[in-house]
PDB file of N, CA and C in Angstrom:
ATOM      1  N   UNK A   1     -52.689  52.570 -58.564  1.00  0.00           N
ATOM      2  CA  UNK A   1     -53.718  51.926 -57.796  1.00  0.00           C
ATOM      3  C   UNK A   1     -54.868  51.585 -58.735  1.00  0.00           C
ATOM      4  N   UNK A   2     -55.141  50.273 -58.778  1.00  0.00           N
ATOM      5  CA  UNK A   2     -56.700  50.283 -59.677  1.00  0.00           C
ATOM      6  C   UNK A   2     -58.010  50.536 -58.901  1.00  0.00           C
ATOM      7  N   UNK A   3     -58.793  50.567 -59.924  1.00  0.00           N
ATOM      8  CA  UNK A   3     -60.274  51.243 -59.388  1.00  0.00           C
ATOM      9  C   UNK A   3     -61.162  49.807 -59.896  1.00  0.00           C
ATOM     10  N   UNK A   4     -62.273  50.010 -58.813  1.00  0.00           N
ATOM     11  CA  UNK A   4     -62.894  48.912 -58.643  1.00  0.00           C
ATOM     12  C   UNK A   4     -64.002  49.335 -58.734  1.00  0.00           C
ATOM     13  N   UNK A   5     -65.543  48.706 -58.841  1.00  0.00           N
ATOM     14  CA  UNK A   5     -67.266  49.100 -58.908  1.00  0.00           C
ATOM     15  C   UNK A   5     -67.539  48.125 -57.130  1.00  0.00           C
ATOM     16  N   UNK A   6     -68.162  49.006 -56.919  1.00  0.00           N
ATOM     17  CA  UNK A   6     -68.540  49.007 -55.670  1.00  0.00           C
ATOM     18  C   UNK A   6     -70.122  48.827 -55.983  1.00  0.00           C
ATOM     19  N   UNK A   7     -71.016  47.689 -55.981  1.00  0.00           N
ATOM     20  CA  UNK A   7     -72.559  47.780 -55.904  1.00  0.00           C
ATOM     21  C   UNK A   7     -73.209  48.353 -54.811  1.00  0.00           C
ATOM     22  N   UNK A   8     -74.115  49.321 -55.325  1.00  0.00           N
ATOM     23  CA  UNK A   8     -74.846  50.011 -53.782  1.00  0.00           C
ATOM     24  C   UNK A   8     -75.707  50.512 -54.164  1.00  0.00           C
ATOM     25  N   UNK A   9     -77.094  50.742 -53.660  1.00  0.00           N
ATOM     26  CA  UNK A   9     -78.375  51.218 -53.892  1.00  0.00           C
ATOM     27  C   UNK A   9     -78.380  52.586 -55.262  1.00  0.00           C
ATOM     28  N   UNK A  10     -78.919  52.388 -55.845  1.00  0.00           N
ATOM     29  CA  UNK A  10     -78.673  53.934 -56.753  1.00  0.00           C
ATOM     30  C   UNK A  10     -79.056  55.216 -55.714  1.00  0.00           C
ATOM     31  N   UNK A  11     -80.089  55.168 -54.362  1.00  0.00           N
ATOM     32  CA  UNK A  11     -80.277  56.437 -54.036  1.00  0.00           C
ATOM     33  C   UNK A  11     -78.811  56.507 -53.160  1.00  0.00           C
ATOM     34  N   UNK A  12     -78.497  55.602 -52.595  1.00  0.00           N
ATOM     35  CA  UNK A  12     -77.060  55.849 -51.675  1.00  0.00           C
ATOM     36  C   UNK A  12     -75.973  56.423 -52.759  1.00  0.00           C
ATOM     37  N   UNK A  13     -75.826  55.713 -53.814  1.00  0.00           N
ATOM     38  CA  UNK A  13     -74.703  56.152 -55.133  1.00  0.00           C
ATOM     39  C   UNK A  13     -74.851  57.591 -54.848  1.00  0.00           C
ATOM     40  N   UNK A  14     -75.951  58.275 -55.231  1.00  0.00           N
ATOM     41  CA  UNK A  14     -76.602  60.010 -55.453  1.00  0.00           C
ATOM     42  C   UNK A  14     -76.263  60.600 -54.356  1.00  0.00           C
ATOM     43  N   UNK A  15     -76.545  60.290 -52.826  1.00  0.00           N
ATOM     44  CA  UNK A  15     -76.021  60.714 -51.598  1.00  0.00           C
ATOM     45  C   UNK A  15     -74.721  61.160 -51.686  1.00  0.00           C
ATOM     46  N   UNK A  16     -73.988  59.826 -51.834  1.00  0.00           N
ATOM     47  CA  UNK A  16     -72.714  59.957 -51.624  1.00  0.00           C
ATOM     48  C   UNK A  16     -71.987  61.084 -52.787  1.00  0.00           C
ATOM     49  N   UNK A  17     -72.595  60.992 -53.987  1.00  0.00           N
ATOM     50  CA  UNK A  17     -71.991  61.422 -54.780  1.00  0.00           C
ATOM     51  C   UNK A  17     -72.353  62.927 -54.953  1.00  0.00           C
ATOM     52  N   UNK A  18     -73.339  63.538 -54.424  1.00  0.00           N
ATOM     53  CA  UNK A  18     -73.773  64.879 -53.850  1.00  0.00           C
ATOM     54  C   UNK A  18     -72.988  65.262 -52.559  1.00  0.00           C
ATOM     55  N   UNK A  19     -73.121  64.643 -52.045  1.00  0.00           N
ATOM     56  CA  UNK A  19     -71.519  64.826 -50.589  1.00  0.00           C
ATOM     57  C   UNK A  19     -70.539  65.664 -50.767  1.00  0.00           C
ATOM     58  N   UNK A  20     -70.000  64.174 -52.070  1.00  0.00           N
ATOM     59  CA  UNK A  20     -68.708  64.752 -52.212  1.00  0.00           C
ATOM     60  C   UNK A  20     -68.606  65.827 -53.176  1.00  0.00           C
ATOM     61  N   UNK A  21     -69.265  65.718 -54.152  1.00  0.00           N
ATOM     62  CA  UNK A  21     -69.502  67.259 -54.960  1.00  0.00           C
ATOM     63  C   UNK A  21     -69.603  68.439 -54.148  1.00  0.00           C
ATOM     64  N   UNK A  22     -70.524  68.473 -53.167  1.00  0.00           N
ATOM     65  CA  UNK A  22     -70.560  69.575 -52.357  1.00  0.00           C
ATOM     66  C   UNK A  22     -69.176  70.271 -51.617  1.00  0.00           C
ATOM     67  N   UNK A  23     -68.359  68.949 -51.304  1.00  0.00           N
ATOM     68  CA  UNK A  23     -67.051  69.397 -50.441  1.00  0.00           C
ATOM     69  C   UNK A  23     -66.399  69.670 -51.838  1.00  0.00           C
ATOM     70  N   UNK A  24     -66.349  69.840 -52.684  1.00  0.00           N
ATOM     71  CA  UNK A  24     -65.608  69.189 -53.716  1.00  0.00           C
ATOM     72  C   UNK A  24     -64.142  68.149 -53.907  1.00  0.00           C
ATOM     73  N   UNK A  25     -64.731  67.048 -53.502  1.00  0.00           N
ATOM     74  CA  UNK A  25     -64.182  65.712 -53.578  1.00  0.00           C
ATOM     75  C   UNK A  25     -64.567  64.434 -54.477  1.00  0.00           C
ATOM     76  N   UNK A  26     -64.046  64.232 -54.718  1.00  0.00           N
ATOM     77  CA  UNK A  26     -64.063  62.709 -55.505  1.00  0.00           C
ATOM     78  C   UNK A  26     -64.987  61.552 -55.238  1.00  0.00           C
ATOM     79  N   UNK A  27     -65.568  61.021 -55.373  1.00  0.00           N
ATOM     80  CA  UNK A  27     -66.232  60.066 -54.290  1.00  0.00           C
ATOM     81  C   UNK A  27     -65.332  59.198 -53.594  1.00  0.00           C
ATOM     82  N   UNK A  28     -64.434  58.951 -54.546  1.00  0.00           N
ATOM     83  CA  UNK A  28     -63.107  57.995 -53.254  1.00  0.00           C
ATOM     84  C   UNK A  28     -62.456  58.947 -52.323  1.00  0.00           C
ATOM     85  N   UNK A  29     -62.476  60.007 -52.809  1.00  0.00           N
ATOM     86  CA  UNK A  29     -61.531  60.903 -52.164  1.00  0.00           C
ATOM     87  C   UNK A  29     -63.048  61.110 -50.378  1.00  0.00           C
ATOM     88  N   UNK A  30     -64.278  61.286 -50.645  1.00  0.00           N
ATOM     89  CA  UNK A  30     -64.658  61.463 -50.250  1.00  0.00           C
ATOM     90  C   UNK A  30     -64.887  60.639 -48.887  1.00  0.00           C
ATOM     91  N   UNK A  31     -65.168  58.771 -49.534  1.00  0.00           N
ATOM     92  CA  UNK A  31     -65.113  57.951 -48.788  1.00  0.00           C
ATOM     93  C   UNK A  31     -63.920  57.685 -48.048  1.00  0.00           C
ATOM     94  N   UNK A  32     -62.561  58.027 -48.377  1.00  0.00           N
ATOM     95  CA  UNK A  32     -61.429  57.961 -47.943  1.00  0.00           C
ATOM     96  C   UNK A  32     -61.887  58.481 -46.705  1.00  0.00           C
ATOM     97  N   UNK A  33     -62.416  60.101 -46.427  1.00  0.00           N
ATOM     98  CA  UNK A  33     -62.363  60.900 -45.606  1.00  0.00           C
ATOM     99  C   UNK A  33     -63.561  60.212 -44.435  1.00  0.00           C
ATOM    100  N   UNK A  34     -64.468  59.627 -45.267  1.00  0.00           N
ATOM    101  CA  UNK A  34     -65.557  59.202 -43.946  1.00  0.00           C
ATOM    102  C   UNK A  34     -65.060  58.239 -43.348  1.00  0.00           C
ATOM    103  N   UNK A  35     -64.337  57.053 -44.286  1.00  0.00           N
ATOM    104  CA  UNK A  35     -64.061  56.063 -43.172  1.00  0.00           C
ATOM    105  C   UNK A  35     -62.869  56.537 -41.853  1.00  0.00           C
ATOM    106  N   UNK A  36     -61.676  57.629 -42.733  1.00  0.00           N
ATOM    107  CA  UNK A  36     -60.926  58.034 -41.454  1.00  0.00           C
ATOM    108  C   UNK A  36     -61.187  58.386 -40.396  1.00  0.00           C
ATOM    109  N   UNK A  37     -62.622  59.719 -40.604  1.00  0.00           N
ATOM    110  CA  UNK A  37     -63.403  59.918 -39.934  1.00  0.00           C
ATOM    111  C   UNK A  37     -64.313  58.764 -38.635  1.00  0.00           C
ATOM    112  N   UNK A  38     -64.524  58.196 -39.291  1.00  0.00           N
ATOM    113  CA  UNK A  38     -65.027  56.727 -38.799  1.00  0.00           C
ATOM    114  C   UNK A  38     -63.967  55.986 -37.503  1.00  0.00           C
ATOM    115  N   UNK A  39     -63.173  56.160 -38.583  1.00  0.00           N
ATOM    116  CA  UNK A  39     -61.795  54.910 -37.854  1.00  0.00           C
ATOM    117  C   UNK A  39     -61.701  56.256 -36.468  1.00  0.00           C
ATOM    118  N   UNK A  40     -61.565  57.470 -36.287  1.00  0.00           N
ATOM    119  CA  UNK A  40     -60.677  58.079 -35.409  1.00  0.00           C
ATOM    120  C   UNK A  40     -62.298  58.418 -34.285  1.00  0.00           C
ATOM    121  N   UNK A  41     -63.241  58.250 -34.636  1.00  0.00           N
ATOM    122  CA  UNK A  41     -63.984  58.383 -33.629  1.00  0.00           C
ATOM    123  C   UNK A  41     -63.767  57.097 -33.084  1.00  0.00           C
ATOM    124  N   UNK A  42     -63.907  55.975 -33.454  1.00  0.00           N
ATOM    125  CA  UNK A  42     -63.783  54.305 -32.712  1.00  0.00           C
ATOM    126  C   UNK A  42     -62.965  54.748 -31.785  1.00  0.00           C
ATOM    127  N   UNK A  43     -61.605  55.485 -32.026  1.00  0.00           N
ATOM    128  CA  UNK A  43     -60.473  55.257 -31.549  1.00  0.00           C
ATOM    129  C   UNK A  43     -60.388  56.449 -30.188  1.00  0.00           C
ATOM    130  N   UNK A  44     -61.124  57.053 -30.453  1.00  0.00           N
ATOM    131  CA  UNK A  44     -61.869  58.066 -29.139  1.00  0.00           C
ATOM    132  C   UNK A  44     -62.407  57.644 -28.354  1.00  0.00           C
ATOM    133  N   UNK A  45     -63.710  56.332 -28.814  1.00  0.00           N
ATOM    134  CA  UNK A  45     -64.352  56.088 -28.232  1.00  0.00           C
ATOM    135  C   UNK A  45     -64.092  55.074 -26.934  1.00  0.00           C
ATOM    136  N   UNK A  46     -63.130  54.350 -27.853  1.00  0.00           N
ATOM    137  CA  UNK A  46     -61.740  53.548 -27.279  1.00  0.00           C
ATOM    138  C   UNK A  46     -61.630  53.838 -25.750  1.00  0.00           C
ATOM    139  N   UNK A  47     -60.465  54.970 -26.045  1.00  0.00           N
ATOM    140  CA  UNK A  47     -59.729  55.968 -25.015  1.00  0.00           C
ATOM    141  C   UNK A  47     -61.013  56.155 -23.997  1.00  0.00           C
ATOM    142  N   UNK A  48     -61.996  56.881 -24.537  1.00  0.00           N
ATOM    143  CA  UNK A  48     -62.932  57.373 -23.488  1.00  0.00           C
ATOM    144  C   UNK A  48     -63.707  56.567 -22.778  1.00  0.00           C
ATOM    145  N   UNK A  49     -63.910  55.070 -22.614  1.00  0.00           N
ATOM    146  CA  UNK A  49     -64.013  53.635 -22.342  1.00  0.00           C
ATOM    147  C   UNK A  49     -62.810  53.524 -21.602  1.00  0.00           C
ATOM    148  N   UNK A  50     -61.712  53.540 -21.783  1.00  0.00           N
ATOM    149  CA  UNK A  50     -60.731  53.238 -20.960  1.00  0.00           C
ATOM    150  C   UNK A  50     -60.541  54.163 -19.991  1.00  0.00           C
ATOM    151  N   UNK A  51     -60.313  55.224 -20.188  1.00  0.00           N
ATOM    152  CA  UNK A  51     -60.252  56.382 -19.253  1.00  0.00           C
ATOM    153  C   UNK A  51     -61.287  56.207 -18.053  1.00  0.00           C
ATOM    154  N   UNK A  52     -62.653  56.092 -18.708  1.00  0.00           N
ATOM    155  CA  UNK A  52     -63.990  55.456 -17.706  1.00  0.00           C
ATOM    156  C   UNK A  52     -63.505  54.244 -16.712  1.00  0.00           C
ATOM    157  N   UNK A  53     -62.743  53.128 -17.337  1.00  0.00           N
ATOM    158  CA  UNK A  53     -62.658  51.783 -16.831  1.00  0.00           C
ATOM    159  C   UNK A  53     -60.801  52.370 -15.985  1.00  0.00           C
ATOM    160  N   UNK A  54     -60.806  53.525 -15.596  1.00  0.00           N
ATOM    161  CA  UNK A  54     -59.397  53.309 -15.142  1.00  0.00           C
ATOM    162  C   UNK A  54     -59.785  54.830 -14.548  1.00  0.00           C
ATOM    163  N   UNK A  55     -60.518  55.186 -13.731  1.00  0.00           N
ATOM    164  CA  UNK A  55     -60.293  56.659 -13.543  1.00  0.00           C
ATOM    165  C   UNK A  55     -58.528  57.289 -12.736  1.00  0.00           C
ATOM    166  N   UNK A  56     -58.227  58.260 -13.016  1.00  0.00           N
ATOM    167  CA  UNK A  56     -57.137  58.898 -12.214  1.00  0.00           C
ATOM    168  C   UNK A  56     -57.372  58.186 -10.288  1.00  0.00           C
ATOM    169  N   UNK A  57     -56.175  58.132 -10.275  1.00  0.00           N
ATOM    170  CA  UNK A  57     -56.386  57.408  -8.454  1.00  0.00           C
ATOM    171  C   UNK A  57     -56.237  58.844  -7.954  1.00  0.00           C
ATOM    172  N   UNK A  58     -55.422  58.733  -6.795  1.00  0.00           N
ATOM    173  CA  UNK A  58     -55.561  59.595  -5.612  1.00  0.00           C
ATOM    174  C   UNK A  58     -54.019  60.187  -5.634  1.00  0.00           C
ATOM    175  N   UNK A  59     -53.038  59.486  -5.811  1.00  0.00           N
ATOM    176  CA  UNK A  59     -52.050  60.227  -6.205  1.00  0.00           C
ATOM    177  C   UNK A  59     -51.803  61.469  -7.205  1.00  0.00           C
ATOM    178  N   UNK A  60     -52.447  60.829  -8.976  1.00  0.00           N
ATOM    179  CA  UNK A  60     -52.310  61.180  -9.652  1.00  0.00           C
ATOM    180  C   UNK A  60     -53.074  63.252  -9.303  1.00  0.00           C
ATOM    181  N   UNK A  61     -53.896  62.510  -8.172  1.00  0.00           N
ATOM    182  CA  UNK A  61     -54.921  64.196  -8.567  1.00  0.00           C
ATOM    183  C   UNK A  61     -53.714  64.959  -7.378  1.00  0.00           C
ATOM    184  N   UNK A  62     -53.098  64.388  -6.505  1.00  0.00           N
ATOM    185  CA  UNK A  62     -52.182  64.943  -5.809  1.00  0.00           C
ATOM    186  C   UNK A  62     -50.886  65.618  -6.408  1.00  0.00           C
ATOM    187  N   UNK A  63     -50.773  64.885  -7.653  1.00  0.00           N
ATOM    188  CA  UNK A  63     -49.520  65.244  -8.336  1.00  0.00           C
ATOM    189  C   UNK A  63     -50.094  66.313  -9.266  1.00  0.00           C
ATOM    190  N   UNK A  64     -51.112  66.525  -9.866  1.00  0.00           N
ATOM    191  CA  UNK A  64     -51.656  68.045 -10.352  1.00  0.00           C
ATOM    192  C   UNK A  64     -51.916  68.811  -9.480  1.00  0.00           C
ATOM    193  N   UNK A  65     -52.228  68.639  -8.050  1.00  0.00           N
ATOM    194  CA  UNK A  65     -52.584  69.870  -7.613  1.00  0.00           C
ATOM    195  C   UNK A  65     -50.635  70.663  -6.806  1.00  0.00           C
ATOM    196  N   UNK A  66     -49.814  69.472  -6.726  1.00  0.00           N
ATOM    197  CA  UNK A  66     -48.643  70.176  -7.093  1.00  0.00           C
ATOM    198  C   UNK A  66     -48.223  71.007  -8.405  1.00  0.00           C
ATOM    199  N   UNK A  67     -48.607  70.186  -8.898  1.00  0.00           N
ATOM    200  CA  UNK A  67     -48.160  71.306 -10.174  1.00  0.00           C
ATOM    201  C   UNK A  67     -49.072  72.216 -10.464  1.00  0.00           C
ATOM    202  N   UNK A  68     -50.486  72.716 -10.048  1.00  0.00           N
ATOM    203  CA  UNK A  68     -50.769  73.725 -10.242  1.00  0.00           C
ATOM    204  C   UNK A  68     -50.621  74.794  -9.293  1.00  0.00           C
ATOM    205  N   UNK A  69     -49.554  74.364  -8.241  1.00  0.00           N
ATOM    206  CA  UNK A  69     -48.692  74.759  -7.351  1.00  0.00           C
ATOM    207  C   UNK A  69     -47.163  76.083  -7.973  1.00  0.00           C
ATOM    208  N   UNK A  70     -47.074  75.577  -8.918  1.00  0.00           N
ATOM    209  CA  UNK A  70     -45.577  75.672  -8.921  1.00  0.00           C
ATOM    210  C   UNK A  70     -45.918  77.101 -10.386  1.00  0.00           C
ATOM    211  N   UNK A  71     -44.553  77.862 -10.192  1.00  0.00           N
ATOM    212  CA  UNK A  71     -44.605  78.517 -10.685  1.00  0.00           C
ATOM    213  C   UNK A  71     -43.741  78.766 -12.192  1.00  0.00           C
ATOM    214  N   UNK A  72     -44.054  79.506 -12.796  1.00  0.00           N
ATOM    215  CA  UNK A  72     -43.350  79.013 -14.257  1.00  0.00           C
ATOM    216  C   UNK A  72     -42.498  80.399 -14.581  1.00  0.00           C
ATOM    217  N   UNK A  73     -41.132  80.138 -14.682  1.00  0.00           N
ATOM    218  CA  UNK A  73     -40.239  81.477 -14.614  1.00  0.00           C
ATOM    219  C   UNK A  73     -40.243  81.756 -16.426  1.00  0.00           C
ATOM    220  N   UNK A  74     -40.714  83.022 -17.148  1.00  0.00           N
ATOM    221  CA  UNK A  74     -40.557  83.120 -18.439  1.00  0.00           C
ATOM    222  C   UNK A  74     -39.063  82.981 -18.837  1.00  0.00           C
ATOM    223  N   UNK A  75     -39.671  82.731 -20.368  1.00  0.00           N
ATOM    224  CA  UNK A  75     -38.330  82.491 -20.909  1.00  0.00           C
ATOM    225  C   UNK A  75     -37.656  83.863 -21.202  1.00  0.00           C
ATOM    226  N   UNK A  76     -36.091  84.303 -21.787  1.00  0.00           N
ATOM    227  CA  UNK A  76     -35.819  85.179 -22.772  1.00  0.00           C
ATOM    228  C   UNK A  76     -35.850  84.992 -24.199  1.00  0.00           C
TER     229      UNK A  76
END
């Protein structure tokens, strides 16, 4: 993989690069981790927007309160 220069403020450079020293990470290794970080909250935020725009109907809460009905035989 090649490596590239990224231009960015010198105090942001120091941020970032105290970050990742602290976790002890790389600075790519570091940024790797924020943007995933990044990407998987969107993707929460997503879900939790949809979930809002679609609540459970009237069945669905009927079909849990069967199953918190029912009983669960252990295994051997």
């Amino acid at each position: 993989m090649g490596l590239t220069t990224i231009k960015v403020e010198t105090e942001l450079r120091d941020r970032i690069s105290s970050a990742a020293r602290a976790r002890a990470l790389t600075i790519g290794e570091y940024l790797d981790q924020v943007i995933s970080e990044a990407r998987r909250r969107e993707r929460l935020q997503a879900m939790a927007e949809a979930m809002r725009a679609n609540p459970p109907d009237h069945g669905y809460w009927a079909e849990v309160a069967e199953f918190d009905t029912l009983e669960v035989e252990p295994r051997d």
